[in-house]
N, C-alpha and C. Protein backbone atom coordinates (compact mmCIF):
# COMPACT_ATOMS: atom_id res chain seq x y z
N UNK A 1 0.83 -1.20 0.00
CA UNK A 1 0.00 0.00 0.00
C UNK A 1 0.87 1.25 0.00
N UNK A 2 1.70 1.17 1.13
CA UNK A 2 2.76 2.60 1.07
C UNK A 2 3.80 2.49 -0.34
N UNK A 3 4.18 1.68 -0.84
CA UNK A 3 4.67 1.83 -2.31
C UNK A 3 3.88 2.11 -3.37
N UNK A 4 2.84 1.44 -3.97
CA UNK A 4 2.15 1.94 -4.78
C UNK A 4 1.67 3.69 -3.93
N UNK A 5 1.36 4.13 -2.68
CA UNK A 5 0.71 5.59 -2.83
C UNK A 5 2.31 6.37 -3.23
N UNK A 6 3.45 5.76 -2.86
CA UNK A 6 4.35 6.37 -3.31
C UNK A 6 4.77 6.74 -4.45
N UNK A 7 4.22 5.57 -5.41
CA UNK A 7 4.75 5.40 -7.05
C UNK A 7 3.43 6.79 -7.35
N UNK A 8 2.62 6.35 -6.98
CA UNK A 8 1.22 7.47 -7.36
C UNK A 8 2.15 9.21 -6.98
N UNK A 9 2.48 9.19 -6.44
CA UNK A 9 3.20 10.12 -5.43
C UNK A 9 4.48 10.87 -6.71
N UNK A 10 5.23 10.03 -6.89
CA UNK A 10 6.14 10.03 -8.05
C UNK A 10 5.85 10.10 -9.33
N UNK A 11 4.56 9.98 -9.60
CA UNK A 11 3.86 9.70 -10.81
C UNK A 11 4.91 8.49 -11.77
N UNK A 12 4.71 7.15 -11.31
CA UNK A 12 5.62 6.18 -11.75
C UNK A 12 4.38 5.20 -12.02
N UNK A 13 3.07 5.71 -11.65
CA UNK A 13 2.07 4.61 -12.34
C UNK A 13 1.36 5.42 -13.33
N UNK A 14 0.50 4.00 -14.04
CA UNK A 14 -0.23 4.54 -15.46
C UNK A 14 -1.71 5.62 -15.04
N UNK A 15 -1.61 5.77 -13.55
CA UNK A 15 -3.12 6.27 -13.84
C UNK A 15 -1.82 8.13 -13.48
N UNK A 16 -3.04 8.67 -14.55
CA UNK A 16 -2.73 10.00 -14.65
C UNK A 16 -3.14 10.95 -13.35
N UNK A 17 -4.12 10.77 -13.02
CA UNK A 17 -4.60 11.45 -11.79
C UNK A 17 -4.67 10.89 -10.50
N UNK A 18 -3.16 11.65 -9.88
CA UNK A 18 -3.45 11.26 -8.20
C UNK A 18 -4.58 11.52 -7.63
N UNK A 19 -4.33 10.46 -6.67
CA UNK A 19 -5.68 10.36 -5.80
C UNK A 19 -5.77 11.51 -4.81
N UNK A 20 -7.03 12.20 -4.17
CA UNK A 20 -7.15 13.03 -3.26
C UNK A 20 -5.74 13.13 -1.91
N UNK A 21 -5.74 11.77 -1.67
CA UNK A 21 -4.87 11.51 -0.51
C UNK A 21 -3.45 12.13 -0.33
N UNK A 22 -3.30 11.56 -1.72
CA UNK A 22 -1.28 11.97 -1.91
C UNK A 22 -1.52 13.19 -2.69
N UNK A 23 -2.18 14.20 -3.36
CA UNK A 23 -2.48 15.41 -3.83
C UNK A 23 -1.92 16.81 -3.43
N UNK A 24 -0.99 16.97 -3.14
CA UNK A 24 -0.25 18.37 -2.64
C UNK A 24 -0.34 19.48 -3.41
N UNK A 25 -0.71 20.31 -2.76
CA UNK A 25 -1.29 21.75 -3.03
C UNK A 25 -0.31 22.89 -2.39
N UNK A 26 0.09 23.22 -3.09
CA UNK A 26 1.09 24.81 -2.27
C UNK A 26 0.03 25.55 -1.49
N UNK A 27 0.33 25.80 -0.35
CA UNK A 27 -0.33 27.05 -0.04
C UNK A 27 -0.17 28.67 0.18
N UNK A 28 -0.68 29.52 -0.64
CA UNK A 28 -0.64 30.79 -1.29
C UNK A 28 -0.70 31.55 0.31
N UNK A 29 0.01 32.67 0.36
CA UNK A 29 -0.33 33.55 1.19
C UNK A 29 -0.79 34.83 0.67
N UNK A 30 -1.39 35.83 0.38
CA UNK A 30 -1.69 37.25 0.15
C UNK A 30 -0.08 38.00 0.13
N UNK A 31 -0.03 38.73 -0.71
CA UNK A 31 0.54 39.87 -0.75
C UNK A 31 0.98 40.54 0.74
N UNK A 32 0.15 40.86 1.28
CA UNK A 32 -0.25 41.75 2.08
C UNK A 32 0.38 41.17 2.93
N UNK A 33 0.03 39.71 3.68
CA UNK A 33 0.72 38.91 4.40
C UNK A 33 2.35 38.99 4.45
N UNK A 34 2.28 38.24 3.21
CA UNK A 34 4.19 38.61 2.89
C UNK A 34 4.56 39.49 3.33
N UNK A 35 3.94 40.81 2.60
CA UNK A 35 4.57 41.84 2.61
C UNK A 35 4.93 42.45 4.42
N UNK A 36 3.75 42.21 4.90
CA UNK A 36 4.00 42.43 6.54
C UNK A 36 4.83 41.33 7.47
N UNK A 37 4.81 40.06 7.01
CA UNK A 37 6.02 38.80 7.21
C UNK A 37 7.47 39.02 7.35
N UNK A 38 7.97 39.64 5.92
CA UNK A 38 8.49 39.96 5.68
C UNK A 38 9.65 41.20 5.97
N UNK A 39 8.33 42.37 6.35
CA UNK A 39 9.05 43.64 6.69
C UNK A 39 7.87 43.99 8.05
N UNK A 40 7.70 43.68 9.25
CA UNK A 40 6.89 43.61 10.15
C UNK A 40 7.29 45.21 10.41
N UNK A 41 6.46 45.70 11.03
CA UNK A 41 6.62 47.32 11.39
C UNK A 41 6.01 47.18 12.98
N UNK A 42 7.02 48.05 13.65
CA UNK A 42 6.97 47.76 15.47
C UNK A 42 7.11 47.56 15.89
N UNK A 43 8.33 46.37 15.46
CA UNK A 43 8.84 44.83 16.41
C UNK A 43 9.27 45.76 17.91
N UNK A 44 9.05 45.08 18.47
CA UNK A 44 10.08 45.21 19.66
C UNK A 44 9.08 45.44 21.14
N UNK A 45 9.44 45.75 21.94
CA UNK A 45 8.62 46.22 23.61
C UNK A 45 9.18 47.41 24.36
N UNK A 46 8.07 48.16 24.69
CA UNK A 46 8.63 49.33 25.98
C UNK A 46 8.01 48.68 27.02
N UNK A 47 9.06 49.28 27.89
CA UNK A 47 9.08 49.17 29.48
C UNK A 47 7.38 48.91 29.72
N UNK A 48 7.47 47.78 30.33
CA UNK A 48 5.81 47.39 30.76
C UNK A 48 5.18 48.41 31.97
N UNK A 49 6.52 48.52 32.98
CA UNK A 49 5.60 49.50 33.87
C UNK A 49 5.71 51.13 34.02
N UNK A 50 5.83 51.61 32.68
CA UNK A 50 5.82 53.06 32.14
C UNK A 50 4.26 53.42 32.42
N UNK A 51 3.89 54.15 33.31
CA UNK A 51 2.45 54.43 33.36
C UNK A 51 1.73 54.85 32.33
N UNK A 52 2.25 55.02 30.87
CA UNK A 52 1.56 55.46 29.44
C UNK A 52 1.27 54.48 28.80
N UNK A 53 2.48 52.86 29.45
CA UNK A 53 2.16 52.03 28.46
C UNK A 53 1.02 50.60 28.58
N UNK A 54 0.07 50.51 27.87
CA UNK A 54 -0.47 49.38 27.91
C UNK A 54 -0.07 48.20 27.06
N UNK A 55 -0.40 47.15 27.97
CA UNK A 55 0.75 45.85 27.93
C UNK A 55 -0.82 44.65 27.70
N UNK A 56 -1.53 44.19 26.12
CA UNK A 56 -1.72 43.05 26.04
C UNK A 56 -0.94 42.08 25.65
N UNK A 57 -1.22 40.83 26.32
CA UNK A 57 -0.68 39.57 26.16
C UNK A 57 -1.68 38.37 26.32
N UNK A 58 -1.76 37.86 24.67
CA UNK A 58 -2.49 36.84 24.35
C UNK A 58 -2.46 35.73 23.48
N UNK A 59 -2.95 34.65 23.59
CA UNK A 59 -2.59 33.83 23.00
C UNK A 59 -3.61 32.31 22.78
N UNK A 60 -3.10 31.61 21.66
CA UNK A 60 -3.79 30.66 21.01
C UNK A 60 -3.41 29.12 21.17
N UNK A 61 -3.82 28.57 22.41
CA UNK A 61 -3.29 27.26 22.48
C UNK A 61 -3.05 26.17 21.78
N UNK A 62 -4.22 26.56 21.24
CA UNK A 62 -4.40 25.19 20.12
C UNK A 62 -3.33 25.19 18.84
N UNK A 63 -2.49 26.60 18.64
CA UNK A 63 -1.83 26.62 17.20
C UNK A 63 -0.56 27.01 17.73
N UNK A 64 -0.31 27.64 18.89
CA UNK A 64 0.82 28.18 19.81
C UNK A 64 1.27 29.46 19.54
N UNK A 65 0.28 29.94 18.84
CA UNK A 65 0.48 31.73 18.66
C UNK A 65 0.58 32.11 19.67
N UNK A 66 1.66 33.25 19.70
CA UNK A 66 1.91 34.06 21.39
C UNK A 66 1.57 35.64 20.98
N UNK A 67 0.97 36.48 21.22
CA UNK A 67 0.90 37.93 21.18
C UNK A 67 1.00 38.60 22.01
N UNK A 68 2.04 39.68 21.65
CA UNK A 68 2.36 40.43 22.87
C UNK A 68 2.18 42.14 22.12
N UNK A 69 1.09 42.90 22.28
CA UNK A 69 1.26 44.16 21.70
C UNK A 69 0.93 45.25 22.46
N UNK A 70 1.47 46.07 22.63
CA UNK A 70 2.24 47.64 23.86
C UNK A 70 1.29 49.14 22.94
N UNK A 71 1.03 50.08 23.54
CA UNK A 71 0.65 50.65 23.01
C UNK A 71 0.98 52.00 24.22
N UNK A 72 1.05 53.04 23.38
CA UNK A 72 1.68 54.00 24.57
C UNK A 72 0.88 55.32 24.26
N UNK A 73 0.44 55.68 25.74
CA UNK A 73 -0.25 56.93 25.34
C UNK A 73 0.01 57.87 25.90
N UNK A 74 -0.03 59.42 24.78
CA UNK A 74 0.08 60.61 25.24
C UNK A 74 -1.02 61.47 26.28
N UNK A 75 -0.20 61.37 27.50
CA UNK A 75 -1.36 61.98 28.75
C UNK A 75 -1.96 63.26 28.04
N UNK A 76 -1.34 64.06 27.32
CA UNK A 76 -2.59 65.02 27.18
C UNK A 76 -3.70 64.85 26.42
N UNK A 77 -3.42 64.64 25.36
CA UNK A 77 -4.33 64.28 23.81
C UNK A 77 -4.86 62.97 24.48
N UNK A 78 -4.67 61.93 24.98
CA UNK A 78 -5.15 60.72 25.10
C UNK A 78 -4.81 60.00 23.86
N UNK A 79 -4.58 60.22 23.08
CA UNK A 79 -4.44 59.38 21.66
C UNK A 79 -3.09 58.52 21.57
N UNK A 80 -3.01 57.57 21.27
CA UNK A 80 -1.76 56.36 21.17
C UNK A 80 -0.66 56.82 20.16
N UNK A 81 0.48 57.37 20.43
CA UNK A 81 1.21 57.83 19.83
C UNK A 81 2.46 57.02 19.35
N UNK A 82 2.16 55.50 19.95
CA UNK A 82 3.28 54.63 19.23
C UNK A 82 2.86 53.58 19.81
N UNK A 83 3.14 52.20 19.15
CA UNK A 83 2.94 50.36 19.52
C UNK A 83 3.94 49.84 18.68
N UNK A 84 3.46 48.81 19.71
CA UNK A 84 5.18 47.51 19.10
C UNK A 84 4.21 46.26 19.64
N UNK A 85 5.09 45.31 19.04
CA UNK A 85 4.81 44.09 18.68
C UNK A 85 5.46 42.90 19.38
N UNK A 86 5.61 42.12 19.57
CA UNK A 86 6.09 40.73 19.91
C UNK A 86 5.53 39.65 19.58
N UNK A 87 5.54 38.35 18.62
CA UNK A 87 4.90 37.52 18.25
C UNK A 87 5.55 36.18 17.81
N UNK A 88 4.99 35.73 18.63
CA UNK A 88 5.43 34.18 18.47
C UNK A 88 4.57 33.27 17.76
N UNK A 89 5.14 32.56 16.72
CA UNK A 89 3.41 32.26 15.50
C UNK A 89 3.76 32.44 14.37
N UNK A 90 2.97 32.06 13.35
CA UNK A 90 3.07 31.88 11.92
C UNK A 90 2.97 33.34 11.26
N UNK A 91 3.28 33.30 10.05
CA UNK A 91 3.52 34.66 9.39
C UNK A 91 2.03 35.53 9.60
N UNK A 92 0.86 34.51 9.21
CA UNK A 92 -0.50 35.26 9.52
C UNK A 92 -0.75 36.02 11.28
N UNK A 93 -0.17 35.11 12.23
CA UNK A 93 -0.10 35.66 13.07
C UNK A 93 0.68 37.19 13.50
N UNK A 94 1.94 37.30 12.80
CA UNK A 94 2.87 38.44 12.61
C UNK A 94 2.40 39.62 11.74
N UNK A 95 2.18 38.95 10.97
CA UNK A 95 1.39 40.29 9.97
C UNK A 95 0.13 41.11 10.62
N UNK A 96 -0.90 40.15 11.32
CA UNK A 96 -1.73 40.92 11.99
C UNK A 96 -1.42 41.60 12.87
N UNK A 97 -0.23 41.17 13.65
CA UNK A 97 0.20 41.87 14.87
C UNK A 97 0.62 43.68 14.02
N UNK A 98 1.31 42.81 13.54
CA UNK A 98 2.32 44.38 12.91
C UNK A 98 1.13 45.72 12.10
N UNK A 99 -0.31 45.08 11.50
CA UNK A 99 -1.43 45.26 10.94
C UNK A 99 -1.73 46.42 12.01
N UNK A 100 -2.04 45.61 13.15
CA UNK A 100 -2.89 46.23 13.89
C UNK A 100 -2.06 47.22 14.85
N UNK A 101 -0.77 47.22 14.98
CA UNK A 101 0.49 48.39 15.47
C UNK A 101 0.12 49.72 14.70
N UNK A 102 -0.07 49.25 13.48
CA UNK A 102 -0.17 50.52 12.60
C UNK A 102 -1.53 51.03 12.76
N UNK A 103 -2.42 50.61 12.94
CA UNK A 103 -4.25 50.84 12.94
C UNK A 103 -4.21 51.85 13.92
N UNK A 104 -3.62 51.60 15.63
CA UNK A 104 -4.01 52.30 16.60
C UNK A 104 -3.02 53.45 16.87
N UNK A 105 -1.71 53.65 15.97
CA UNK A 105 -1.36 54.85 16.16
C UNK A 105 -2.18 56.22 15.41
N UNK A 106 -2.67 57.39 16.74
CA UNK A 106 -3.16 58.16 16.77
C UNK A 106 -4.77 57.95 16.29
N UNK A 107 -5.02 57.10 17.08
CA UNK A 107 -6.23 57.13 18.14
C UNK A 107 -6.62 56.78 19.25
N UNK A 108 -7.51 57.30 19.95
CA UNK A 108 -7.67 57.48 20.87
C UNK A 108 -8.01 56.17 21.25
N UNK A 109 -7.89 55.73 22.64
CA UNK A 109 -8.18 54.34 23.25
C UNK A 109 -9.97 53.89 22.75
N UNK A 110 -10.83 54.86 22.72
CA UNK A 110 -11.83 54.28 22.51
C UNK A 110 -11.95 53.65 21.40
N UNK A 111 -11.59 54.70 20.08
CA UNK A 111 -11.50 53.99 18.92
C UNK A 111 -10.83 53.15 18.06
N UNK A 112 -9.88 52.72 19.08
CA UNK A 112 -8.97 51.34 18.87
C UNK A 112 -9.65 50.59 19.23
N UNK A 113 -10.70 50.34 20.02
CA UNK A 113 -11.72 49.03 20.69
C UNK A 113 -12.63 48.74 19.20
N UNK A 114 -12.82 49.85 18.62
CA UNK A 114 -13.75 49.67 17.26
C UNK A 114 -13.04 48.63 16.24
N UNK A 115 -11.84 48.40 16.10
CA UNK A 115 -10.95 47.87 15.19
C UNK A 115 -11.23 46.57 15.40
N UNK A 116 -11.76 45.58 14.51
CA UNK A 116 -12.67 44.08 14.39
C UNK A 116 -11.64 43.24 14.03
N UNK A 117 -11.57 42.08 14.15
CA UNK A 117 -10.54 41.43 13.26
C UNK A 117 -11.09 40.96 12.03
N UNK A 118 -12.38 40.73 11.58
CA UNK A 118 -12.72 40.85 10.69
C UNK A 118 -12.11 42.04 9.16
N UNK A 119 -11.92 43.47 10.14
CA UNK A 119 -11.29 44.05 9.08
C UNK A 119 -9.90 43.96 8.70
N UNK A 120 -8.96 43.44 9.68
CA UNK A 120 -7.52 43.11 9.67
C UNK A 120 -7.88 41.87 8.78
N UNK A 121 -8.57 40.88 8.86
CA UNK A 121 -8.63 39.37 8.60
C UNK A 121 -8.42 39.94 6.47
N UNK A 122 -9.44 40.70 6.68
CA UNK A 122 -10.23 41.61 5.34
C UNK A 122 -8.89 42.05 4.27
N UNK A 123 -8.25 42.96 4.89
CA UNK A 123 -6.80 43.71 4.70
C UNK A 123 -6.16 42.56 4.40
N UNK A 124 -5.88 41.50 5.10
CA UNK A 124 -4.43 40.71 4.79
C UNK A 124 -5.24 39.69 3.77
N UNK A 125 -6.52 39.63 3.36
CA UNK A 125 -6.73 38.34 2.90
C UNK A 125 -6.92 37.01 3.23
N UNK A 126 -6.83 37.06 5.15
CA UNK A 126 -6.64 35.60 5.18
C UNK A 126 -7.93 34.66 5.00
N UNK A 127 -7.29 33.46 4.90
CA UNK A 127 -8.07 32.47 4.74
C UNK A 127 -8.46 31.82 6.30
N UNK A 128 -9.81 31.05 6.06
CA UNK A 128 -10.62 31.10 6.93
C UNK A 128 -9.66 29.96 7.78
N UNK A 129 -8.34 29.39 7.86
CA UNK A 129 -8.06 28.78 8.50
C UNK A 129 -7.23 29.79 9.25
N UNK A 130 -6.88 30.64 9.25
CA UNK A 130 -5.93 31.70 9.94
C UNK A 130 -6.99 32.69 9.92
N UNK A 131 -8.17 32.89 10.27
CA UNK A 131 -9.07 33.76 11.31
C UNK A 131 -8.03 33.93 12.96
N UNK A 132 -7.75 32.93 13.40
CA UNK A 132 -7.60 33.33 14.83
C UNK A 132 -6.39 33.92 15.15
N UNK A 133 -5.55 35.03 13.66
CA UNK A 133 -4.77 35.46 13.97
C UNK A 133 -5.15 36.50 14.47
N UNK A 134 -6.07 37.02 13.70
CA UNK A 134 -6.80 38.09 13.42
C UNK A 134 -7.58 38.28 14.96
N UNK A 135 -8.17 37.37 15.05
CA UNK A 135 -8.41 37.08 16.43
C UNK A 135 -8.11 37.90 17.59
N UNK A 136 -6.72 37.17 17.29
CA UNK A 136 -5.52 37.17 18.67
C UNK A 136 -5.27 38.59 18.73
N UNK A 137 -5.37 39.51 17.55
CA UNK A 137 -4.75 41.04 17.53
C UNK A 137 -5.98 41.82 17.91
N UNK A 138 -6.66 41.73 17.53
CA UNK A 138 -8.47 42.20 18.21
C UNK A 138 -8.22 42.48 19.65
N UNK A 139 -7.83 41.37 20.03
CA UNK A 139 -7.78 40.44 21.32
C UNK A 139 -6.89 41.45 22.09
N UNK A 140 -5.64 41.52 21.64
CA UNK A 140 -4.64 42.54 21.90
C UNK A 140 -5.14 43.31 22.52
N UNK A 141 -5.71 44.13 21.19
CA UNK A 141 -5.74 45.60 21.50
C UNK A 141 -6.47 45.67 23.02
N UNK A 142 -7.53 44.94 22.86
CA UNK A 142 -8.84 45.16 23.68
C UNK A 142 -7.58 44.68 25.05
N UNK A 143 -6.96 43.63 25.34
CA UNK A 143 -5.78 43.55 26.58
C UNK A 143 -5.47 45.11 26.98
N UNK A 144 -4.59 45.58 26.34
CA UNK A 144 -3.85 46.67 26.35
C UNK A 144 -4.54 47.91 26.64
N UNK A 145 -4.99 48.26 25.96
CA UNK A 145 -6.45 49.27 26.31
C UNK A 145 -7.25 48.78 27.75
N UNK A 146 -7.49 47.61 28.35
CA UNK A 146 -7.75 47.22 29.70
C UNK A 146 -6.94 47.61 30.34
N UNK A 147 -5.34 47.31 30.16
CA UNK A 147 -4.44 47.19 31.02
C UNK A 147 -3.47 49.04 31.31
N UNK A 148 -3.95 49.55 30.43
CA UNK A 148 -3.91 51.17 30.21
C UNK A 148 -5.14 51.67 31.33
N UNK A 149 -5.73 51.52 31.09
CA UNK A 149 -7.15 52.05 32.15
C UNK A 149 -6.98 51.33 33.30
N UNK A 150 -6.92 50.03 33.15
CA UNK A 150 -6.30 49.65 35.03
C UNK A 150 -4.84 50.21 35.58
N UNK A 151 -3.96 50.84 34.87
CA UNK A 151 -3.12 51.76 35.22
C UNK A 151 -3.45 53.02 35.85
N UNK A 152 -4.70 53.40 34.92
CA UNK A 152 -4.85 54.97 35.10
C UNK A 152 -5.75 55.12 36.48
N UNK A 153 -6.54 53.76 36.77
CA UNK A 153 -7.32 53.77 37.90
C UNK A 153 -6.31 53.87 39.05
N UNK A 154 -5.52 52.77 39.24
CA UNK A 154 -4.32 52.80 40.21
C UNK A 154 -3.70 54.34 40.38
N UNK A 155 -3.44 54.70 39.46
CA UNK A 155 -2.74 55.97 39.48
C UNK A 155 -3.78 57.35 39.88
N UNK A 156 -4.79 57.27 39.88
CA UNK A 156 -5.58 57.99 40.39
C UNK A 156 -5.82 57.54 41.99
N UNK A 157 -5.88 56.25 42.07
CA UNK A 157 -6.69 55.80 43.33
C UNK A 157 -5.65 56.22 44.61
N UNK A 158 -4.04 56.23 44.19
CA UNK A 158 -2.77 56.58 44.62
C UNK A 158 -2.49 57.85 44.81
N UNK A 159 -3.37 58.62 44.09
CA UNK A 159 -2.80 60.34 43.67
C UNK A 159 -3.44 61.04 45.28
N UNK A 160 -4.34 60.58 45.74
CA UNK A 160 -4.88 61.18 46.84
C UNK A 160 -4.02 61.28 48.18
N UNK A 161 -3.14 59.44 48.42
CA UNK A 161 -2.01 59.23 49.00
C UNK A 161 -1.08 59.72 48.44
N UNK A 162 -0.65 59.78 48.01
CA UNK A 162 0.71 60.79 47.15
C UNK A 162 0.42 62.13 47.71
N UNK A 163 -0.92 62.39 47.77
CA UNK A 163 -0.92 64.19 47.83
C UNK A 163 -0.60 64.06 49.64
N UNK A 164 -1.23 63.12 50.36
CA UNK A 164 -1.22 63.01 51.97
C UNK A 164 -0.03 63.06 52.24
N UNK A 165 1.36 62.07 51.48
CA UNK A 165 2.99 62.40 51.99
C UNK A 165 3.25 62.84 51.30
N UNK A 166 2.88 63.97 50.30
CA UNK A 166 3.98 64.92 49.77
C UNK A 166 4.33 65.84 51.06
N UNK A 167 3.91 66.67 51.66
CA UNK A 167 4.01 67.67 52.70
C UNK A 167 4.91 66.74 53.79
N UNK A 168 5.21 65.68 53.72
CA UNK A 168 6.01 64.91 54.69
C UNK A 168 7.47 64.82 53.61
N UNK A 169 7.28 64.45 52.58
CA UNK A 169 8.90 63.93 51.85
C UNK A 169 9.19 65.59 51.65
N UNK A 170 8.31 66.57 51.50
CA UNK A 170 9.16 67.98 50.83
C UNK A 170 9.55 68.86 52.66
N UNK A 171 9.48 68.18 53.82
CA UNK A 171 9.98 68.53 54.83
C UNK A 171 11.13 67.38 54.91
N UNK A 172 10.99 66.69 54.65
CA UNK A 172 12.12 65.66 54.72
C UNK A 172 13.39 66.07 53.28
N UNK A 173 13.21 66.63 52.49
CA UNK A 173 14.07 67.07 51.45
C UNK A 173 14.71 68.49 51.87
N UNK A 174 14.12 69.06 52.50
CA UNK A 174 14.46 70.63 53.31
C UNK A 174 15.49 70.68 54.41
């Protein structure tokens, strides 16, 4: 059995058309994919506990995609003035990451929550077996943007204590 699917395999028998089984098909990636594979825009991480920066981290067990995407915001404007990337995962996974780095610079946290993976999925072309890259960067954002606002709560909830020993550390600096 494993020799003849092999000869089929080799095309060393008379029938012209392999069977479904032994049938190999390249699989195509998009442009778009490549092109972000290829030349990813963002790579890298800032300091996780920079109080501007929000830090999602997520991931896909079943395929072993890792996402890690940072997003940093300007206290006055509120609007995200730079993101980076980290990704562990197949090129569809990387490209979305790097996709969606570029989407949320200079906007504001709310309207980075609007960003679907449907429309990243849309942009790169993928195919419906690499949806859950697309997924995973959705996923991101919505981390990061949590983890930005549970910063800003802390940092408010702190600012009241901060104000109680300032008048103690600026007699202690005197």
């Amino acid at each position: 059995m494993l020799r003849l699917a092999s000869k089929r395999l080799l095309g060393l028998t008379s029938r012209e058309i392999p069977s479904r089984s032994v049938q190999i098909l390249p699989r195509l990636y998009h442009e778009n994919v490549i092109e972000h594979y290829n030349n990813p825009r963002n790579v890298g991480s800032f300091d996780k506990n920079d109080p501007n920066v929000g830090t999602g981290l997520v991931g896909a067990p079943a395929c072993g995609d890792v996402m890690k995407l940072q997003i940093k915001i300007d206290e006055e404007s509120g609007k995200i003035v730079d993101a980076c990337f980290k990704t562990f995962g197949c090129g569809s996974a990387i490209a979305s990451s790097s996709v969606a780095t570029e989407w949320v610079k200079g906007k504001s946290m709310d309207e980075v929550l609007t960003i679907k993976n449907t429309e990243i999925a849309k942009h790169l072309s993928l195919p419906p077996v690499k949806l859950h890259c697309s997924m995973l960067a959705e996923d991101a954002i919505k981390a990061a943007v949590k983890d930005m606002e549970l910063k800003r709560a802390k940092l408010k909830g702190n600012s009241s204590a901060d104000a109680a020993n300032a008048p103690i550390e600026k007699a202690a600096d005197a």
